[in-house]
Protein backbone atom coordinates (compact mmCIF):
# COMPACT_ATOMS: atom_id res chain seq x y z
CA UNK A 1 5.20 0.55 -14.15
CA UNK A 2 2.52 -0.61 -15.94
CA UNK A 3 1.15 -3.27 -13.46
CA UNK A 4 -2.06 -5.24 -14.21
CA UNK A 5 -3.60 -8.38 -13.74
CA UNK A 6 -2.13 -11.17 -16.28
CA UNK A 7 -4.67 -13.55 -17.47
CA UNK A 8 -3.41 -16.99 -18.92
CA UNK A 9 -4.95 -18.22 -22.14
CA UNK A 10 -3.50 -22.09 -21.30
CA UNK A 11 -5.45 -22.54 -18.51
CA UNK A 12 -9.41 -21.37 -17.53
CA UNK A 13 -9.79 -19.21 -14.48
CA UNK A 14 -5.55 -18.62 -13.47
CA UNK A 15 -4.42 -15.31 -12.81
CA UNK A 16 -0.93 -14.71 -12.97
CA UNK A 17 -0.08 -11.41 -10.82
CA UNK A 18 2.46 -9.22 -12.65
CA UNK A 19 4.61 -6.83 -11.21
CA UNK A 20 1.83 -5.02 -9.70
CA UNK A 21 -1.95 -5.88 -9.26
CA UNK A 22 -3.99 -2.71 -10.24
CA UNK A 23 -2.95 0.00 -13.66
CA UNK A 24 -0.78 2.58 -13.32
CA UNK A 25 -1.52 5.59 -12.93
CA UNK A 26 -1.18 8.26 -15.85
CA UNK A 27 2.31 9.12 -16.36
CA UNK A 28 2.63 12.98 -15.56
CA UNK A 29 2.81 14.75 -19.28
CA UNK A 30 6.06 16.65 -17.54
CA UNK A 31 7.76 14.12 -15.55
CA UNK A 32 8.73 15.58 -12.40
CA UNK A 33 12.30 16.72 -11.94
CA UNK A 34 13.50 14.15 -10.13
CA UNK A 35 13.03 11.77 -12.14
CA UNK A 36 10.55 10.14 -14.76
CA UNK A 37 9.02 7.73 -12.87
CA UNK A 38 4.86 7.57 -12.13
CA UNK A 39 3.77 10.22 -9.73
CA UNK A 40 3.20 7.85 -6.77
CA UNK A 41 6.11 6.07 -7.82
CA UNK A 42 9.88 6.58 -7.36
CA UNK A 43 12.90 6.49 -4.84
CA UNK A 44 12.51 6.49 -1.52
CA UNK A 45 13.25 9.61 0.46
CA UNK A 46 16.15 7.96 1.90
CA UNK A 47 17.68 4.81 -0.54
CA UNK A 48 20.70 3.05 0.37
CA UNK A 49 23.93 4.73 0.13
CA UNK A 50 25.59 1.53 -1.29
CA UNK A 51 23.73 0.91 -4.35
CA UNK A 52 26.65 1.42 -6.56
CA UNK A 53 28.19 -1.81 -4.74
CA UNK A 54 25.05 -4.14 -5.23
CA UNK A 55 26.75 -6.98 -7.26
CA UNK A 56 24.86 -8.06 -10.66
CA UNK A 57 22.88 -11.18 -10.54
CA UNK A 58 24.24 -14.70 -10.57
CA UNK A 59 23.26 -16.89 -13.58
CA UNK A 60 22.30 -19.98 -12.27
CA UNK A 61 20.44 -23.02 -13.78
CA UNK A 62 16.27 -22.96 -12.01
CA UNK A 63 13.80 -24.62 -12.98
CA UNK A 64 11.65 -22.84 -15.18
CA UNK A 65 8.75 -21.39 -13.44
CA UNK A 66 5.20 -23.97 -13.55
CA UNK A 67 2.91 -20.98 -14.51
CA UNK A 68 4.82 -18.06 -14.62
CA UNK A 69 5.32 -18.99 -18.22
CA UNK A 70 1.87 -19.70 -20.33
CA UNK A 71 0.11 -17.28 -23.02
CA UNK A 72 -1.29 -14.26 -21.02
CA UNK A 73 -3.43 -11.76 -22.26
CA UNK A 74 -2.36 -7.86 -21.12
CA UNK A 75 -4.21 -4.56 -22.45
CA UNK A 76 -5.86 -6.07 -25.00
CA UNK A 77 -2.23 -7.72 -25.96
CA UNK A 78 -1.54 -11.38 -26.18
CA UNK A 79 1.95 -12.24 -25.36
CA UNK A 80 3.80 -16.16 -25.39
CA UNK A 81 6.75 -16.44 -23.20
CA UNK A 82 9.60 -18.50 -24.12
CA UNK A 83 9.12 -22.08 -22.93
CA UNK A 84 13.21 -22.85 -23.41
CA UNK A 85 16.43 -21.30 -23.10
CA UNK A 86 17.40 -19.48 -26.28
CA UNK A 87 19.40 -16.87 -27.28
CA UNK A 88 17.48 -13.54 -27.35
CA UNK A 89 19.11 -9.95 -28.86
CA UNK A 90 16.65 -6.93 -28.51
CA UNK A 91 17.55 -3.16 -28.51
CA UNK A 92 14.26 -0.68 -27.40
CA UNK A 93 13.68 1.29 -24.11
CA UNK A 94 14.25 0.35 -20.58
CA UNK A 95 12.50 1.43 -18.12
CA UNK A 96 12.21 0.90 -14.26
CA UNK A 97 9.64 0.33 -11.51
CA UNK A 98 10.52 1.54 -7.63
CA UNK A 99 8.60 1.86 -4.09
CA UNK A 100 5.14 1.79 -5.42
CA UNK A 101 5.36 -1.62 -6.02
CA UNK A 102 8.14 -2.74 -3.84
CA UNK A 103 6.94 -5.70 -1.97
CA UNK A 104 4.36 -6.69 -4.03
CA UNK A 105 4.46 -10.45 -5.28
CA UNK A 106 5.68 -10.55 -9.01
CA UNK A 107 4.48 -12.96 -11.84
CA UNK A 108 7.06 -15.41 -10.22
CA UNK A 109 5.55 -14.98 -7.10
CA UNK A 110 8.37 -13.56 -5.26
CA UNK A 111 8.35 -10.13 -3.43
CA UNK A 112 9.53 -7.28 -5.70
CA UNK A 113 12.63 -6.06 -4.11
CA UNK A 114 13.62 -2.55 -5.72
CA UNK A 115 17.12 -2.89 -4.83
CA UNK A 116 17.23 -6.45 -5.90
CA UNK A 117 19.13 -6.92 -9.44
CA UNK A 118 16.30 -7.79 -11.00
CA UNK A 119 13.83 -7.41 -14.24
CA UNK A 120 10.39 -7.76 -15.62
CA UNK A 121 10.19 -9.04 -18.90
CA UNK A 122 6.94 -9.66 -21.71
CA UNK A 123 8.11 -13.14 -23.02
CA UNK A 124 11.92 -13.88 -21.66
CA UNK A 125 11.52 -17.26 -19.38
CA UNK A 126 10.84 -17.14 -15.67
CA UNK A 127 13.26 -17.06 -14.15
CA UNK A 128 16.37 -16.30 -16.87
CA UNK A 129 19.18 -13.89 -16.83
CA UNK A 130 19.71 -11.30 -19.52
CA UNK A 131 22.36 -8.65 -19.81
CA UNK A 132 21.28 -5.27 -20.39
CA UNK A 133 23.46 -2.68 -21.84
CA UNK A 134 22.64 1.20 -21.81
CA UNK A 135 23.92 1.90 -25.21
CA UNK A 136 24.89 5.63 -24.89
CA UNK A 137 27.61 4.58 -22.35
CA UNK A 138 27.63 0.82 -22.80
CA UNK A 139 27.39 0.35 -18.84
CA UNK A 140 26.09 -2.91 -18.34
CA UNK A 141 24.40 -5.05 -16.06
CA UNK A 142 22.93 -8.81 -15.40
CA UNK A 143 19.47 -9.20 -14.18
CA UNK A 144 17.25 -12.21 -13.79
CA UNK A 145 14.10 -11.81 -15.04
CA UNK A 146 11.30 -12.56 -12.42
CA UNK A 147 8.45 -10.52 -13.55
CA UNK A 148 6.19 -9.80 -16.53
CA UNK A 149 6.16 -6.24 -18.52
CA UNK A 150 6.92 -3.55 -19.27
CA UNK A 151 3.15 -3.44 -22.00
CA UNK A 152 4.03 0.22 -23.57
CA UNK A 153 5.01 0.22 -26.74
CA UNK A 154 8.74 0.14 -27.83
CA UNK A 155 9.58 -0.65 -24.71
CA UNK A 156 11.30 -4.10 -24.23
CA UNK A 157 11.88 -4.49 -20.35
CA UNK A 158 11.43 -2.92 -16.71
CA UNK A 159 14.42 -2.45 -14.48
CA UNK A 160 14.76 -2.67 -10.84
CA UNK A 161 15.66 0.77 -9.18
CA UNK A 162 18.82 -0.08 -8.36
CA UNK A 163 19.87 -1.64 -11.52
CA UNK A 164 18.20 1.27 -13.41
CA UNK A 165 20.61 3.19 -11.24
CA UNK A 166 23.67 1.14 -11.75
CA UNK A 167 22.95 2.13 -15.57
CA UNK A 168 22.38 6.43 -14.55
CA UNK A 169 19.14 6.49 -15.95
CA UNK A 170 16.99 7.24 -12.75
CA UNK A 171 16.07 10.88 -13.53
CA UNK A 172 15.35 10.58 -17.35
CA UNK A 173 13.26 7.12 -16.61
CA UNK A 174 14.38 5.42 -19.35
CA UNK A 175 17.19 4.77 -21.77
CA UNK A 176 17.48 2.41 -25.09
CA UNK A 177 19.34 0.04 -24.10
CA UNK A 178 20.72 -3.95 -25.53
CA UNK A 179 18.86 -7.15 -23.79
CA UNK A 180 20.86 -10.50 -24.15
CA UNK A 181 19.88 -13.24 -22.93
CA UNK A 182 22.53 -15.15 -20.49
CA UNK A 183 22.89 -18.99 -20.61
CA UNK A 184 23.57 -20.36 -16.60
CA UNK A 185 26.01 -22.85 -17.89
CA UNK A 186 28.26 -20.40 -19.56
CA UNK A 187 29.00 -19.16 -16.15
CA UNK A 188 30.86 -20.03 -13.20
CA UNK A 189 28.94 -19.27 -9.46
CA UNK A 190 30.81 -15.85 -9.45
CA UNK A 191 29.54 -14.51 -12.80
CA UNK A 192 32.88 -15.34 -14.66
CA UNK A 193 31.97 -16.61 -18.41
CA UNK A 194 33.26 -20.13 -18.57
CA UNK A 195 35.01 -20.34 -21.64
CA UNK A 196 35.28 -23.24 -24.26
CA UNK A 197 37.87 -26.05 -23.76
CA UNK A 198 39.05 -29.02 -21.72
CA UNK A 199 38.58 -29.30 -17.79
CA UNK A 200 38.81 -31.10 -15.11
CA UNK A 201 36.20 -31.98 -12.39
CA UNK A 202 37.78 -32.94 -9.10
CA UNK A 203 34.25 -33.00 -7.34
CA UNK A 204 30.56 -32.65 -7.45
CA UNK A 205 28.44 -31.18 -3.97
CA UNK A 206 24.96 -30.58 -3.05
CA UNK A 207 26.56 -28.31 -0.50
CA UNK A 208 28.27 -25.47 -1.89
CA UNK A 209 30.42 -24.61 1.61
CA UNK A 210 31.67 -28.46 0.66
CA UNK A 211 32.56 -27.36 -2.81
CA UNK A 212 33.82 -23.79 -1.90
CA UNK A 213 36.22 -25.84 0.43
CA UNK A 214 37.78 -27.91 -1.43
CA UNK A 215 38.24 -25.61 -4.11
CA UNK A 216 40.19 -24.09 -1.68
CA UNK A 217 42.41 -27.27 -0.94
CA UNK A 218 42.88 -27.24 -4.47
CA UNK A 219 44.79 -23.80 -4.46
CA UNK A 220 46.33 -24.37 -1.35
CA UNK A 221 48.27 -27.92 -2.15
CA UNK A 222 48.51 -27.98 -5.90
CA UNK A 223 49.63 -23.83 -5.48
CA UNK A 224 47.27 -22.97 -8.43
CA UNK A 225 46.24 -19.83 -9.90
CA UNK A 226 42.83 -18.59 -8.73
CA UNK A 227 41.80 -17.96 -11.77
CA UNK A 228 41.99 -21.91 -13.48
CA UNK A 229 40.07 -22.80 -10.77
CA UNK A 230 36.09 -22.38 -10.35
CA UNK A 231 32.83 -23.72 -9.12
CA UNK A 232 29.69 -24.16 -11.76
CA UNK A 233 26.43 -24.86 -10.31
CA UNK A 234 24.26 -27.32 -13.05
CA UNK A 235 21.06 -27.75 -11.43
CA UNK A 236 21.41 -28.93 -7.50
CA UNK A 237 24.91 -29.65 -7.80
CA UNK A 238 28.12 -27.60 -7.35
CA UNK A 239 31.01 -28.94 -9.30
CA UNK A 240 34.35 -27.99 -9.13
CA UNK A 241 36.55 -27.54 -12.03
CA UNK A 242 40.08 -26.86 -12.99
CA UNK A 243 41.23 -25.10 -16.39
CA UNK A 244 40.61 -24.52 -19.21
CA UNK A 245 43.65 -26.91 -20.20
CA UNK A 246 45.42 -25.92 -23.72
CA UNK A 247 45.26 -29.35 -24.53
CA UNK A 248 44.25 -33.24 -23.21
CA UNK A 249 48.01 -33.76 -22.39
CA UNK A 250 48.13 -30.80 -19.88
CA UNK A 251 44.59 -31.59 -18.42
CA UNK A 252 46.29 -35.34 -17.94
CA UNK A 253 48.84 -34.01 -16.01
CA UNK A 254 47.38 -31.69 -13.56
CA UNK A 255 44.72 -34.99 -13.16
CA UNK A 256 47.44 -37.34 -12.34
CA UNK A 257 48.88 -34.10 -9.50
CA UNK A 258 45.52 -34.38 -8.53
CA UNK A 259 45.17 -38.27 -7.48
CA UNK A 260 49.33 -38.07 -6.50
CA UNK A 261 48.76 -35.42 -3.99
CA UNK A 262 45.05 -35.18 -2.37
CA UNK A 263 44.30 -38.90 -3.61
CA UNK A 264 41.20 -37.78 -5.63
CA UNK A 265 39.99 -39.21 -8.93
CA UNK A 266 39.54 -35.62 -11.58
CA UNK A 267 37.58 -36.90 -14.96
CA UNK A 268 38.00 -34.67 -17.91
CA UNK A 269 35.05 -32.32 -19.33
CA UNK A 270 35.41 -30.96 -22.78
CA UNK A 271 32.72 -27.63 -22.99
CA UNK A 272 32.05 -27.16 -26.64
């Protein structure tokens, strides 16, 4: 991984550490056979067995990051992150970063975890989400971006090991792959897209066991199907929402079940 020290232009004197605080090493001219990784970098000798089963990462709506996301300056580069939410569509190559840097605080500040689902990104908002598809198998994943990189050219973003290994591109080092960016409110606290239409929200919760239970009281007494039913987190709250509803009349009706049987007041939400 090409780690470095990232040097903001918006303010004199702050260092932003990126996924690693010194340069990498030069990248063997034959990578070694087990894989194309730096020479001090790589695997461990013995990685989880389970990696396959690591779920994807969990769009969610944070707070964008207070310096995480000002102009930086990085070989000789100057790169602006994205200040907003936005849609983003980039094809290039992936690559991925593993125990050499494992531990190390990222531009976010957090630990790099190498079997988190994560990514490092040049300019996509810290944190964010972006799905990234390997496009000779179209294998997909979702990471959230919490680090800055990958600075070699044509390559547009830096993997975690395990969700470079989710994608089977561990031993070649790097694949071309899609990046699109994921908006948190499209999805429910499971991952699910949350798809356009009318809903109902029975109840909001700073608590998500609160929320999680009453969903479940909703399934239980009004014998609905799993899949109408969901919780969305929107910033510290965890709302829970029936539907989508084919129409106003239908959502009326299951809100009038609602009040009749668990004596709750549901309000409609229409999600354009």
């Amino acid at each position: 991984m090409n780690a470095l020290l990232i040097l903001s232009t918006a303010a004199l004197g702050l260092a932003l550490a990126g996924c690693a605080s010194t340069p990498p090493p030069k990248q063997a001219s034959t990578p070694p056979k087990s894989g194309g990784y730096y020479l001090d970098d790589g695997p461990e000798t013995t990685p989880p067995a389970n990696l396959d089963a690591v779920p994807d990462a969990v769009p969610r709506d944070e707070p964008l990051h207070r310096f995480a996301n000002r102009t930086y300056v990085a070989l000789g580069n100057t790169y602006t992150p994205q200040t907003t939410r936005r849609p983003h569509r980039e094809e290039g190559l992936a690559s991925w970063y593993g125990r050499r840097f494992h531990g190390r605080k990222t531009a976010s500040g957090e630990p790099y975890d190498m079997y988190a689902m994560t990514a490092a990104h040049p300019t996509l908002p810290i944190p964010s989400y972006a799905r990234v598809t390997a496009l000779n198998s179209n294998k997909s994943v979702v990471v959230r971006i919490n680090d800055r990189g990958p600075f070699h050219s044509k390559r547009v973003i830096d993997l975690s090991y395990t969700a470079a290994h989710k994608l089977g591109y561990i031993k070649q080092g790097s694949t071309r792959v899609r990046v699109e960016s994921l908006d948190p409110a499209a999805y429910d606290t499971q991952g699910e897209a949350i798809t356009e239409g009318v809903y109902l929200q029975v109840g909001a919760f700073s608590n998500a066991d609160n929320a999680r239970q009453l969903l479940a009281r909703l399934l239980r007494e009004l014998e609905l199907d799993a899949s109408q039913t969901r919780v969305v987190l929107n910033g510290s709250l965890h709302r829970v929402q029936l539907g989508p509803y084919p129409s106003d009349d239908a959502a009326h009706s299951d809100r009038t079940r609602v009040r009749e049987r668990l004596d709750l007041n549901a309000v409609l939400v229409r999600r354009d």
